[in-house]
Protein backbone atom coordinates (compact mmCIF):
# COMPACT_ATOMS: atom_id res chain seq x y z
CA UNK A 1 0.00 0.00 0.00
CA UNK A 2 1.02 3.21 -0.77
CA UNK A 3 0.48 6.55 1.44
CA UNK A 4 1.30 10.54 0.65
CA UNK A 5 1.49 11.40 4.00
CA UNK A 6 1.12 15.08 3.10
CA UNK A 7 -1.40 16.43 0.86
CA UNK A 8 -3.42 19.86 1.30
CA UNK A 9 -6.75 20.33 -0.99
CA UNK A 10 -7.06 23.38 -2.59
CA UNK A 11 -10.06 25.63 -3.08
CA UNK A 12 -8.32 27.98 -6.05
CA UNK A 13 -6.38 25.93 -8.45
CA UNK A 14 -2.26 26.46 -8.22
CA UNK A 15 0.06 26.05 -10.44
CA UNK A 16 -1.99 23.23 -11.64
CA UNK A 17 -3.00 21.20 -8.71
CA UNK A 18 -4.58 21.07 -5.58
CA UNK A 19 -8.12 20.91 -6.97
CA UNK A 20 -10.31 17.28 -5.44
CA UNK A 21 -10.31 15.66 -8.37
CA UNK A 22 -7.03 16.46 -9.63
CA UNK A 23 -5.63 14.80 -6.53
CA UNK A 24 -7.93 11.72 -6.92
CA UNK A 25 -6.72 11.68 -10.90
CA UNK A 26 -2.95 12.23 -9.23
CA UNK A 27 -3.41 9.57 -6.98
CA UNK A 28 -4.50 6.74 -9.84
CA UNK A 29 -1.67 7.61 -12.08
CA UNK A 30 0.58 7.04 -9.34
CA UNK A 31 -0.28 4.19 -7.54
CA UNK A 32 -0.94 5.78 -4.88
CA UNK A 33 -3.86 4.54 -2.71
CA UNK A 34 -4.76 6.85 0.35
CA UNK A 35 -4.08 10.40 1.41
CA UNK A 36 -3.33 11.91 4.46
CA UNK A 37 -5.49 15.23 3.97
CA UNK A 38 -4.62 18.44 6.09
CA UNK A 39 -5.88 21.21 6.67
CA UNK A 40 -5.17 24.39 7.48
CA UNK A 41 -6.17 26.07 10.58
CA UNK A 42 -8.51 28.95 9.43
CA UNK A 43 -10.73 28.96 6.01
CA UNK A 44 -9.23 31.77 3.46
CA UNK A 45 -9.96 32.16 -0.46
CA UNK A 46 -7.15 29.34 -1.19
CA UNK A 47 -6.84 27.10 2.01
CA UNK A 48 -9.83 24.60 3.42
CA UNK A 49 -10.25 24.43 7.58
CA UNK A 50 -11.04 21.45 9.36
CA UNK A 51 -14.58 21.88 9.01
CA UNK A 52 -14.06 21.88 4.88
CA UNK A 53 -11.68 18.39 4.30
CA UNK A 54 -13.80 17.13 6.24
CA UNK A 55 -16.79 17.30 3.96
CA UNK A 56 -14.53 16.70 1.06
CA UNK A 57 -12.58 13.25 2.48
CA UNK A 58 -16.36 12.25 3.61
CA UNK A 59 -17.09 11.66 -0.42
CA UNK A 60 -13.73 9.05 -0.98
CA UNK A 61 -12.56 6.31 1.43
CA UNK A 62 -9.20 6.93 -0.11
CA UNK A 63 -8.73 10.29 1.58
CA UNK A 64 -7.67 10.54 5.39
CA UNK A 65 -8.29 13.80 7.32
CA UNK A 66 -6.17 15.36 9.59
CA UNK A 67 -7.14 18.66 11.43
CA UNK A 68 -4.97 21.87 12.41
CA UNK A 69 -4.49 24.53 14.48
CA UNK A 70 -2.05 27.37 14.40
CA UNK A 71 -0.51 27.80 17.57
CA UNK A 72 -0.07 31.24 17.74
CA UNK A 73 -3.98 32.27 17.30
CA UNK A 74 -5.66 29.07 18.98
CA UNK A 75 -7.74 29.47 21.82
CA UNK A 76 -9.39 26.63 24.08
CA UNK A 77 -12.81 26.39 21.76
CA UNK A 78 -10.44 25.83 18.97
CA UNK A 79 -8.74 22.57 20.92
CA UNK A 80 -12.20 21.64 22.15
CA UNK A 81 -13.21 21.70 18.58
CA UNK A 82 -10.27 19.73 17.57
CA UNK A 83 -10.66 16.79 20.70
CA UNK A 84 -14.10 16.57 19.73
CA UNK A 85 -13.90 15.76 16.22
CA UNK A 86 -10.85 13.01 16.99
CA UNK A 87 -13.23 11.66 19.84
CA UNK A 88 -15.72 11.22 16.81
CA UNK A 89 -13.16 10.01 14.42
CA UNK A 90 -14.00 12.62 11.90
CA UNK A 91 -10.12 13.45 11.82
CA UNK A 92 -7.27 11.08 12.20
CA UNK A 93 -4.99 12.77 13.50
C-alpha cells in the first residue's frame, strides 16, 4: 500500500494542482492509494479548515483527514473543537 502522508486540498487551483479531483486523478496515475489530507487552521480564499476536508474526504474512502491549528492564534474552543472531532473520528490525526 502506498500513502502521501502530506497532501493539502485546494479551493483555487495552483500552479496546476490542488483541486479534489485532480488529486484523486494524481493519486491513480501514481499508484498511490490513500491520502493523508490536512488542513489548514482557518478557512481563506485558497486554504480549506477542518470543518471543509472534512466534507470533502467524507465523499472518498481513499482520503484521510487530519485537522490543524495554528498555535499562535488558537484558543481553548479551537482545541475543544479539535478533541471533539478526533473523539468522533472525523479526523485522524
Amino acid at each position: 500500500m502506498i500513502i502521501d502522508s502530506h497532501t493539502h486540498i485546494l479551493k483555487k487551483q495552483l500552479h496546476g494542482a490542488g483541486f479534489y479531483k485532480d488529486i484523486l486523478k494524481e493519486m491513480k496515475r501514481s499508484s498511490v492509494d490513500r491520502c493523508i489530507v490536512i488542513a489548514y487552521f482557518k478557512s481563506d480564499d485558497m486554504d480549506n479548515n477542518t470543518e471543509e476536508i472534512i466534507e470533502i474526504v467524507s465523499q472518498n474512502d481513499c482520503l484521510i483527514a487530519v485537522g490543524s491549528i495554528d498555535i499562535m492564534k488558537f484558543n481553548q474552543k479551537d482545541v475543544n473543537g479539535l478533541e471533539k472531532m478526533l473523539k468522533n473520528k472525523t479526523v485522524s490525526g
